[in-house]
N, C-alpha and C. Protein backbone atom coordinates (compact mmCIF):
# COMPACT_ATOMS: atom_id res chain seq x y z
N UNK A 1 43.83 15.68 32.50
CA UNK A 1 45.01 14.86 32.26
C UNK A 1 46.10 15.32 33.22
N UNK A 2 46.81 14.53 34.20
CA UNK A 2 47.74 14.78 35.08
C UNK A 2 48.89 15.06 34.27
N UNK A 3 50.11 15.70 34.52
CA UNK A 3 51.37 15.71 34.52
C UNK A 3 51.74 15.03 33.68
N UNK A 4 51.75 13.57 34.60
CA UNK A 4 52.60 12.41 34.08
C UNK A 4 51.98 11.93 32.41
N UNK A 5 50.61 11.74 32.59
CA UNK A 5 50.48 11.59 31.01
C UNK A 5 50.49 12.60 30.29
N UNK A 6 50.80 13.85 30.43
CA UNK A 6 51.11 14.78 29.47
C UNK A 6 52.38 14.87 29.00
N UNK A 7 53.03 14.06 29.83
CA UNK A 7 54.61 14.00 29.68
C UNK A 7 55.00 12.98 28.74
N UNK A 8 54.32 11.40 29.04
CA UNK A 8 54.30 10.37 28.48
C UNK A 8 53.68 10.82 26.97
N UNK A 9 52.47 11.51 26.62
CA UNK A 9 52.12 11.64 25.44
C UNK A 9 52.70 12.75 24.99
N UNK A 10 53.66 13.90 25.22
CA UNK A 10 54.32 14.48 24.45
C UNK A 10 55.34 13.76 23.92
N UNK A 11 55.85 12.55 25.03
CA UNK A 11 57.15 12.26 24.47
C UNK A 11 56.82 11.28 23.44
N UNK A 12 55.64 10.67 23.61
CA UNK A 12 55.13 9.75 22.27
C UNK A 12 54.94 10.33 21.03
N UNK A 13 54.75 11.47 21.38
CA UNK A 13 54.24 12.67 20.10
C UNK A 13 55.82 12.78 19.21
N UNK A 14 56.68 12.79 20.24
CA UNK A 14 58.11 13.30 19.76
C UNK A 14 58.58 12.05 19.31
N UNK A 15 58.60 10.78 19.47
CA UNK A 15 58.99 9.60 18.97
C UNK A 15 58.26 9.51 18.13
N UNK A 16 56.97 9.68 17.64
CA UNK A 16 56.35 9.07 16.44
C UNK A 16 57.05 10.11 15.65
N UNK A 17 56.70 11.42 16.07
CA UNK A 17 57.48 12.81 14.66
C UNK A 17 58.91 12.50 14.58
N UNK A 18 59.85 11.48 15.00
CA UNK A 18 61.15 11.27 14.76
C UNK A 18 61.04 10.38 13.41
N UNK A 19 59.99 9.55 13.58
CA UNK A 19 59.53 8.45 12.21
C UNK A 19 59.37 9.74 10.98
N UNK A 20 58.63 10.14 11.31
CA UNK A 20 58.50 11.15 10.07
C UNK A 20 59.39 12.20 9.94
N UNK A 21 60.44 12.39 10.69
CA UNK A 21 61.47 13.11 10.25
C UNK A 21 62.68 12.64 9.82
N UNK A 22 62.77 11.53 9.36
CA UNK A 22 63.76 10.44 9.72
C UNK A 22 64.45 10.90 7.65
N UNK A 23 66.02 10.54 7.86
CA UNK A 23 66.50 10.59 6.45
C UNK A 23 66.44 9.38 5.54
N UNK A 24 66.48 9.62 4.16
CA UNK A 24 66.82 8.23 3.49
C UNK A 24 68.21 7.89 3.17
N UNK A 25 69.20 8.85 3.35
CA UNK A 25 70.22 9.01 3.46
C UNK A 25 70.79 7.96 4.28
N UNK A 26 70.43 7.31 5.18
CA UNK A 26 71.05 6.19 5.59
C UNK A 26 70.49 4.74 5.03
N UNK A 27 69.78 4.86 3.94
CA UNK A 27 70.02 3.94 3.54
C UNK A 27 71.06 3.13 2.28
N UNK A 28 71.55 4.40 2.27
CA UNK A 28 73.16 3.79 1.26
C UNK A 28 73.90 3.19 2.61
N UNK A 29 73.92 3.44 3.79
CA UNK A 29 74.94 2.96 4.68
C UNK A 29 74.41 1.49 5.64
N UNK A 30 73.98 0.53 5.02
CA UNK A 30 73.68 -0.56 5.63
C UNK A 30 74.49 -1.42 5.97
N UNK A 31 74.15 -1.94 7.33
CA UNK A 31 75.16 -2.97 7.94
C UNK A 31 74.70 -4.05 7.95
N UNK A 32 75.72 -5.30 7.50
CA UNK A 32 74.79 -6.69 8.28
C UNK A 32 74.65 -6.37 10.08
N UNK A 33 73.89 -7.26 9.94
CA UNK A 33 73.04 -7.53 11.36
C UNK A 33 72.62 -9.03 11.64
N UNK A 34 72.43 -9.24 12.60
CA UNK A 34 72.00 -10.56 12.77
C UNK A 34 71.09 -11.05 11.69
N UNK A 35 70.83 -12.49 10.80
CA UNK A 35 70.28 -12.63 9.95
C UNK A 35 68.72 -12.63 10.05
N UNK A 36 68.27 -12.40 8.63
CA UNK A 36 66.71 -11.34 9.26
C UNK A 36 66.60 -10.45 9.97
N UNK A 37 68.13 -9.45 9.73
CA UNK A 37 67.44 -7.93 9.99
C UNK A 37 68.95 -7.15 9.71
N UNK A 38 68.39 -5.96 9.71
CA UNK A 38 69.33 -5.35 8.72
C UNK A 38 69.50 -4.04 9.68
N UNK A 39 70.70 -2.92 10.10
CA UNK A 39 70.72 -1.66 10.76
C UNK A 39 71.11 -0.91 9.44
N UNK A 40 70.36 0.36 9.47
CA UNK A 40 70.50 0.92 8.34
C UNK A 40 71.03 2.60 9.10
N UNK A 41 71.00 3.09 10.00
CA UNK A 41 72.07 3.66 10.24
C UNK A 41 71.88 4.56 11.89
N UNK A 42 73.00 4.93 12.61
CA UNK A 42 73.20 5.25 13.84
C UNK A 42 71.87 6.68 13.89
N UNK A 43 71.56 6.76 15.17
CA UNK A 43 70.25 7.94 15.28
C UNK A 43 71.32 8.70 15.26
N UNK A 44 71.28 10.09 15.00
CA UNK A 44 72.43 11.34 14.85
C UNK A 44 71.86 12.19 16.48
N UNK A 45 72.79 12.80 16.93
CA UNK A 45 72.68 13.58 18.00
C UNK A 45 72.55 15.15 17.65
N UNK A 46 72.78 15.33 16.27
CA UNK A 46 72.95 16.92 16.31
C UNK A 46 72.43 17.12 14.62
N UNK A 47 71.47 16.51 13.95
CA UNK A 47 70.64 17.01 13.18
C UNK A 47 69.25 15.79 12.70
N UNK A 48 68.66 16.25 12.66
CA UNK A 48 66.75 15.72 12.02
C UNK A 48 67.27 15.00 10.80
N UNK A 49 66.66 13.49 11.47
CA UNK A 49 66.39 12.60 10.58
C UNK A 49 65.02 12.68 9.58
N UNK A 50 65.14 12.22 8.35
CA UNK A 50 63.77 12.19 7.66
C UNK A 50 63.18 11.20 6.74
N UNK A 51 62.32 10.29 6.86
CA UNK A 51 61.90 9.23 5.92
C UNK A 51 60.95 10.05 5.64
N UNK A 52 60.36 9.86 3.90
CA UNK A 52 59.26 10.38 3.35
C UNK A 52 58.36 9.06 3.28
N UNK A 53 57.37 9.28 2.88
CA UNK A 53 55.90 8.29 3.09
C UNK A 53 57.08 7.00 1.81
N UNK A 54 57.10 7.30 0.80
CA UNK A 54 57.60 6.11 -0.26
C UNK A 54 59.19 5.82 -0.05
N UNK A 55 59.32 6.28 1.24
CA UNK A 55 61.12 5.92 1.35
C UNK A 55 60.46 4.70 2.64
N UNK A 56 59.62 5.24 3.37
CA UNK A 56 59.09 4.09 4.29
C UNK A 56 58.59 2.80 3.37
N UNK A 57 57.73 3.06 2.85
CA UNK A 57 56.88 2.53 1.79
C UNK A 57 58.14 1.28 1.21
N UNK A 58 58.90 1.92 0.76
CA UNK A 58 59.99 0.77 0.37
C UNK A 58 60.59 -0.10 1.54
N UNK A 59 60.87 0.83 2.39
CA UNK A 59 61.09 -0.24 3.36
C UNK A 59 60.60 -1.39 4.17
N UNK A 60 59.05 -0.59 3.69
CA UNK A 60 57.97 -1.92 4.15
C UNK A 60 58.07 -3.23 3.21
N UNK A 61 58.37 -3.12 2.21
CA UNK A 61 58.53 -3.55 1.19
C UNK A 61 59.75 -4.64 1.28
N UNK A 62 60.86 -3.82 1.41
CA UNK A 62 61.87 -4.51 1.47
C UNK A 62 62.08 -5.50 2.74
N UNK A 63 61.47 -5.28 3.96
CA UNK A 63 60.90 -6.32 4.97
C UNK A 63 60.40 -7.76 4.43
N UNK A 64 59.19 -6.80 3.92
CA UNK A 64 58.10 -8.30 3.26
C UNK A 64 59.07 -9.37 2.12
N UNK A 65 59.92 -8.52 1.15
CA UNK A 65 60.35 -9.56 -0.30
C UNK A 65 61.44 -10.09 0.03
N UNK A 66 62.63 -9.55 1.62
CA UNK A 66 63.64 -9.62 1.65
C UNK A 66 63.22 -10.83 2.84
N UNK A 67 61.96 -11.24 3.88
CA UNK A 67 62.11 -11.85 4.65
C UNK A 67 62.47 -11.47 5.83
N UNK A 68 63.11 -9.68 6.19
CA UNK A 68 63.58 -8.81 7.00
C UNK A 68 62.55 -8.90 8.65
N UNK A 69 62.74 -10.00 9.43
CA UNK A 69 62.22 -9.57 10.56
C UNK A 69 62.23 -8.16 11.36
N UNK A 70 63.66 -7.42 11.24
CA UNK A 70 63.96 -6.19 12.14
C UNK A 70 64.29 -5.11 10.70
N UNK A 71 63.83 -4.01 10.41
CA UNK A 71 64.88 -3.10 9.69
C UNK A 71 64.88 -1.67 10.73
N UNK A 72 66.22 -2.37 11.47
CA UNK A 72 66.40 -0.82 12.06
C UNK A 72 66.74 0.60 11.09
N UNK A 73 65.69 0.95 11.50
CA UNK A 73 65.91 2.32 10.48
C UNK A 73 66.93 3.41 11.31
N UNK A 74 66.76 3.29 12.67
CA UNK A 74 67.72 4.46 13.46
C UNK A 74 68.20 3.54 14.99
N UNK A 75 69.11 3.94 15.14
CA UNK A 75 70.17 2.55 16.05
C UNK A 75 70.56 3.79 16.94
N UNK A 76 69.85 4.23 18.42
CA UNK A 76 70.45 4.88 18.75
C UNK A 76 71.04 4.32 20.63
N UNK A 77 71.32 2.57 20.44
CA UNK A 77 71.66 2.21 21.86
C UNK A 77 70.59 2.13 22.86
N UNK A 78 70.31 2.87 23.60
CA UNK A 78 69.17 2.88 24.54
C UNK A 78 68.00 3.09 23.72
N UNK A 79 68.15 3.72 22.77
CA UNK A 79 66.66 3.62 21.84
C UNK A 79 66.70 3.22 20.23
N UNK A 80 65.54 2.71 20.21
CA UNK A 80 65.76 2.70 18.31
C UNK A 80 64.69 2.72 17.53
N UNK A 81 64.66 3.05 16.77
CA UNK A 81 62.90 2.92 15.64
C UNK A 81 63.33 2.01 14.29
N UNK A 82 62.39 0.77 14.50
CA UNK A 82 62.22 -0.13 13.51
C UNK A 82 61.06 -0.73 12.93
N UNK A 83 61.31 -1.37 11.61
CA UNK A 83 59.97 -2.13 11.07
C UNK A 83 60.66 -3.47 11.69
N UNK A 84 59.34 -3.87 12.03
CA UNK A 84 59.46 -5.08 12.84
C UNK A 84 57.57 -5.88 11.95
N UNK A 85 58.86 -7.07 11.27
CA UNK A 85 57.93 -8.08 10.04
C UNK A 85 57.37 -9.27 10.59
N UNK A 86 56.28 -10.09 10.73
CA UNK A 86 56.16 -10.79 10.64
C UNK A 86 55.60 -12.03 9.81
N UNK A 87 55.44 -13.22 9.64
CA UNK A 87 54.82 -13.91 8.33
C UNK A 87 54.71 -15.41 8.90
N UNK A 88 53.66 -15.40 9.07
CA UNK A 88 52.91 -17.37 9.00
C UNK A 88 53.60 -17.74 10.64
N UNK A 89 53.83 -16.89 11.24
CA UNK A 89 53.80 -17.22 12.81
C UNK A 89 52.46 -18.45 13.52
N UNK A 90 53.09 -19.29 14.28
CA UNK A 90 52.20 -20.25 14.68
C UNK A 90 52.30 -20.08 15.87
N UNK A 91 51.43 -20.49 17.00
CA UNK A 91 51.06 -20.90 18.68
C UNK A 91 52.17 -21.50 18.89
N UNK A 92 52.73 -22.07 18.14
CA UNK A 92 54.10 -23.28 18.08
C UNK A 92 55.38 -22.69 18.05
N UNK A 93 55.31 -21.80 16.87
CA UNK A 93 56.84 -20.95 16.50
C UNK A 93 56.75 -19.73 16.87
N UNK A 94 55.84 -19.70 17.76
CA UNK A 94 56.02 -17.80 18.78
C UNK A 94 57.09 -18.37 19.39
N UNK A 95 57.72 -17.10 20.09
CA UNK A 95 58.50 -16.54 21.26
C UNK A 95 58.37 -15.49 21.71
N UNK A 96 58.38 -14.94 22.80
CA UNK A 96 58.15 -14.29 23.32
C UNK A 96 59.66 -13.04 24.00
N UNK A 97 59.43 -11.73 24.40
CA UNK A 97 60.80 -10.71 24.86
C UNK A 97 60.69 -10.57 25.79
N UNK A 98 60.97 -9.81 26.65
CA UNK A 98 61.23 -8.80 27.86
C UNK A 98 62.15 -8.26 27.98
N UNK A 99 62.34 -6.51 27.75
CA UNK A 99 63.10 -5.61 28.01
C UNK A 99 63.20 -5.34 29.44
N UNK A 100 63.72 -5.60 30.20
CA UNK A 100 63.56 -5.40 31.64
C UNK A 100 63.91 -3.73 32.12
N UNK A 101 64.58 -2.97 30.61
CA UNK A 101 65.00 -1.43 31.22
C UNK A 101 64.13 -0.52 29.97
N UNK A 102 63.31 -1.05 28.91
CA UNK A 102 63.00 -0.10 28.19
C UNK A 102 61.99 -0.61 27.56
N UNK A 103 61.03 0.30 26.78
CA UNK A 103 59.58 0.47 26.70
C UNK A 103 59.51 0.03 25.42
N UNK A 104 58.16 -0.31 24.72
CA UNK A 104 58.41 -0.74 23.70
C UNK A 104 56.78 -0.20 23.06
N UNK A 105 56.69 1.12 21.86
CA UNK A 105 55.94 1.40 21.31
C UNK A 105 55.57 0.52 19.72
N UNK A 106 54.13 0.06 19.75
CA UNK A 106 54.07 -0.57 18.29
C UNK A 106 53.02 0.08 18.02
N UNK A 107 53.18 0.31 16.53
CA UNK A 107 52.05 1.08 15.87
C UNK A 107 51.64 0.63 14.52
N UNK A 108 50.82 -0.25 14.50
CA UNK A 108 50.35 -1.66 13.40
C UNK A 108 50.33 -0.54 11.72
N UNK A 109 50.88 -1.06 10.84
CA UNK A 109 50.84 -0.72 9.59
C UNK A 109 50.16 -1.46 8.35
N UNK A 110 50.16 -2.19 8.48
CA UNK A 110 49.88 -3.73 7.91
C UNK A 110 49.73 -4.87 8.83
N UNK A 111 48.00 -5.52 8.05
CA UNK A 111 47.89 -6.96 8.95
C UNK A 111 47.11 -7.00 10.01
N UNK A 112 47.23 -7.99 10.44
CA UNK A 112 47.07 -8.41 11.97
C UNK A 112 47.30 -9.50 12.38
N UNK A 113 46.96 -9.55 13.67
CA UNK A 113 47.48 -10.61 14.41
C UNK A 113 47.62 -10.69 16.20
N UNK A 114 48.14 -11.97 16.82
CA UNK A 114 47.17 -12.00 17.98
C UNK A 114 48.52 -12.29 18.78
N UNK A 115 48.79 -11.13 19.55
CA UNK A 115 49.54 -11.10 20.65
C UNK A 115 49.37 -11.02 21.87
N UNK A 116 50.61 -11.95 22.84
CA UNK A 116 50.37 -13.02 24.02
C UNK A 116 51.06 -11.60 24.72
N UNK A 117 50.50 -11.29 25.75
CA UNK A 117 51.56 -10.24 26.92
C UNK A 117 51.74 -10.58 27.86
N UNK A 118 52.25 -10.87 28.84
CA UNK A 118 52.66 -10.86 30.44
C UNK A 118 52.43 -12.47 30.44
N UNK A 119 52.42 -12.99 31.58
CA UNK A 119 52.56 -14.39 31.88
C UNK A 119 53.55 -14.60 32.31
N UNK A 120 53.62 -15.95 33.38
CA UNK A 120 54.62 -16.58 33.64
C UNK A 120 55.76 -17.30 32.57
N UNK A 121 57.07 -17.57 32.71
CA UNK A 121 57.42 -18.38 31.95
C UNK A 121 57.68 -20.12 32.68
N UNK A 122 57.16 -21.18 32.28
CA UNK A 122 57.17 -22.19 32.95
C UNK A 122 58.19 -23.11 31.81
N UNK A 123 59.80 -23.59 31.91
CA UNK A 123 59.77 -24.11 30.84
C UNK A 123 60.10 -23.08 29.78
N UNK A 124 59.64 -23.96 28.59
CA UNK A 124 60.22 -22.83 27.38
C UNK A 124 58.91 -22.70 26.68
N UNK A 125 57.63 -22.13 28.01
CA UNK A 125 56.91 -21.55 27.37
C UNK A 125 56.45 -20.80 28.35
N UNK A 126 54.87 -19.78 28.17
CA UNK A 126 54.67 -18.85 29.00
C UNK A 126 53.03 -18.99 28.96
N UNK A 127 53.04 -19.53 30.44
CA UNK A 127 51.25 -19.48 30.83
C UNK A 127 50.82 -18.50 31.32
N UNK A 128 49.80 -18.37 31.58
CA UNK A 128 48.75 -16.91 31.95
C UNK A 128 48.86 -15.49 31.56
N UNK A 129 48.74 -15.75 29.92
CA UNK A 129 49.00 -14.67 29.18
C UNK A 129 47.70 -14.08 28.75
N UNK A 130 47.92 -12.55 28.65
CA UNK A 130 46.41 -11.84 28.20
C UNK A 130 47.23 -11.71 26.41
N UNK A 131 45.91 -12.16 25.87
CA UNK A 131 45.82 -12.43 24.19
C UNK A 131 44.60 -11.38 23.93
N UNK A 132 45.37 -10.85 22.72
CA UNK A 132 44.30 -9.91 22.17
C UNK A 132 45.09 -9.55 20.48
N UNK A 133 44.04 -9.19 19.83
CA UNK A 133 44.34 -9.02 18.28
C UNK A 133 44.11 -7.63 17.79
N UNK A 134 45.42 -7.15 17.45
CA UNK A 134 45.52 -5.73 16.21
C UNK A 134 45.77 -5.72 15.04
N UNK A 135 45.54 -5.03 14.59
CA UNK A 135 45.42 -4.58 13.22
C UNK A 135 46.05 -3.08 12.67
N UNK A 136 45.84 -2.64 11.27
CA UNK A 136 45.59 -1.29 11.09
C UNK A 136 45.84 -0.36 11.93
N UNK A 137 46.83 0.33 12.48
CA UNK A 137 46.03 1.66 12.54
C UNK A 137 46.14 1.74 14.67
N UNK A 138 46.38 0.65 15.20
CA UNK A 138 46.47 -0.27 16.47
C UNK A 138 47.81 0.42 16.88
N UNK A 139 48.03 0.66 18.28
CA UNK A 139 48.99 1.71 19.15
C UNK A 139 48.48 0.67 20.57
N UNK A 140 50.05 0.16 20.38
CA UNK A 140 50.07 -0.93 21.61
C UNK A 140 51.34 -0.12 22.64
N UNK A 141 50.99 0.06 23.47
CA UNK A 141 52.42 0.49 24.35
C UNK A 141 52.84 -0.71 25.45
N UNK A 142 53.93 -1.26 25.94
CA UNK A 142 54.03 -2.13 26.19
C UNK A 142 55.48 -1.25 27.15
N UNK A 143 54.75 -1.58 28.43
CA UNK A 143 55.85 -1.14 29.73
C UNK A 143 57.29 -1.90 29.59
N UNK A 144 58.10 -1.45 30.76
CA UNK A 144 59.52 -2.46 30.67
C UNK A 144 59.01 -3.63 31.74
N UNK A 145 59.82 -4.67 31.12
CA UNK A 145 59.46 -5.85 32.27
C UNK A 145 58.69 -6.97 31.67
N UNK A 146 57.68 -6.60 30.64
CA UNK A 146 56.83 -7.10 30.62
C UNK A 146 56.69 -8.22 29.24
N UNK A 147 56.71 -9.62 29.32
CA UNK A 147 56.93 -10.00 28.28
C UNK A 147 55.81 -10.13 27.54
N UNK A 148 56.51 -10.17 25.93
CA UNK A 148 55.61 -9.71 25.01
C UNK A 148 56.19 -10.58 23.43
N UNK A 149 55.18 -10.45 22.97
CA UNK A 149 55.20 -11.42 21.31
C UNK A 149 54.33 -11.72 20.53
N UNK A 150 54.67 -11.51 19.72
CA UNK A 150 53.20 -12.06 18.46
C UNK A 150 53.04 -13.27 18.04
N UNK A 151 51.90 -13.75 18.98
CA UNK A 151 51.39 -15.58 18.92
C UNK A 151 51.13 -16.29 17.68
N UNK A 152 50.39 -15.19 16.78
CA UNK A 152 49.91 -15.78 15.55
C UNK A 152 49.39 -14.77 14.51
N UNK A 153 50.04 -15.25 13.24
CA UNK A 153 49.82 -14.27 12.01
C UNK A 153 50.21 -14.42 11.05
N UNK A 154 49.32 -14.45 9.93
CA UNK A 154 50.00 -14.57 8.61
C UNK A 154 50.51 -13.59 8.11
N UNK A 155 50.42 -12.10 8.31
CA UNK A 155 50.86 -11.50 8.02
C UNK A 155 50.91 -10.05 9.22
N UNK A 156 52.31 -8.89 9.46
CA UNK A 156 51.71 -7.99 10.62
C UNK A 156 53.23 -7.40 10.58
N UNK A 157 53.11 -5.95 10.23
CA UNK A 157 54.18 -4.97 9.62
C UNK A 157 53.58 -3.75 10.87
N UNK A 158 54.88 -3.53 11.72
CA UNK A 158 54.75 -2.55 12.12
C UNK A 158 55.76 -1.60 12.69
N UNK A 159 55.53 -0.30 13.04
CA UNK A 159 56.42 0.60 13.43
C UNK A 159 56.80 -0.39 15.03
N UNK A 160 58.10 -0.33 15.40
CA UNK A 160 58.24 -0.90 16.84
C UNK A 160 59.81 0.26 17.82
N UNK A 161 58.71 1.28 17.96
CA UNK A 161 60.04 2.21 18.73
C UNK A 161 60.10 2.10 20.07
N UNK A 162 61.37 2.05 20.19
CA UNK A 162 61.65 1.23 21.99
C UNK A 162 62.93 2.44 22.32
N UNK A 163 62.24 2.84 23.55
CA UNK A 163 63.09 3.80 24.65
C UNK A 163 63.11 3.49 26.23
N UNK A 164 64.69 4.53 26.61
CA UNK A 164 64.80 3.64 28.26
C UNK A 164 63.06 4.32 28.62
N UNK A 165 63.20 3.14 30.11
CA UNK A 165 62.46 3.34 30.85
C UNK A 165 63.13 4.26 32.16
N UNK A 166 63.24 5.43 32.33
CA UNK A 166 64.01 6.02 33.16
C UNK A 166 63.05 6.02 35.08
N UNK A 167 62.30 5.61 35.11
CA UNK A 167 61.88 5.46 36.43
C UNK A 167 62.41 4.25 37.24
N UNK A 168 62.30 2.84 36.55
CA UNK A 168 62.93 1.69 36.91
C UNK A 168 64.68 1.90 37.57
């Protein structure tokens, strides 16, 4: 293993252990947010955040009953870690992102479902896209630049932590 991916997978190592160190303590401090999604509180610079398995657990929860597309759990500007919901998505009512400065880690919790990556956009849609389907347990990393979205799914709950891309 070169350098560079030892670097890339420590720092993945250190973003996923931020999920599991994360507090519940910010969830008395919730903000509105754009509708269908909720910020539940700023990442701290100078002490360890911590969610326990049933403080997540609720929050998965509260995604699914509340309708919650985004629950930012930690808002830290250039980066953030969220549950990111989806439900009864069609070929029709996708859309598609592109972060043009920062990376975007998903790590499937619930579900599945069949997401469109890269392609042109022609119009207000996007041809020559590579399609492929996760599930469970599924660790998608998704470069900056590159557009991305979930085409179709009845159901698909997952971790979605996004940091700069500092080489660009």
């Amino acid at each position: 293993m070169n350098r560079s991916m030892k670097v890339r997978k420590a720092a993945l190592h250190g973003v996923l252990g931020a999920i599991a160190l994360a507090s519940i303590t910010a969830l008395a401090q919730d903000r509105p947010a754009r509708p269908g999604r909720v910020i539940l509180d700023e990442a701290p610079l100078d002490k360890v955040v911590r969610y326990s398995h049933s403080d997540v657990t609720a929050l998965f929860r509260r995604a699914y009953n509340e309708h919650l597309g985004v629950v930012r759990m930690l808002e830290g500007g250039e980066f953030n870690v969220n549950i990111r919901h989806f439900q009864d998505v069609t070929p029709e009512s996708f859309s598609m992102l592109t972060h043009p400065d920062t990376i975007d880690v998903w790590v499937v919790q619930e579900g599945t479902g069949t997401i469109a990556i890269g392609g042109e956009r022609v119009g207000d849609r996007y041809v020559g896209t590579e399609e492929f389907t996760v599930g469970v347990g599924d660790l998608v990393f998704i470069p900056a630049g590159i557009p991305h979205g979930v085409k179709e799914s009845k159901l698909l709950t997952f971790f979605n932590i996004r940091f700069p891309e500092h080489r660009n």
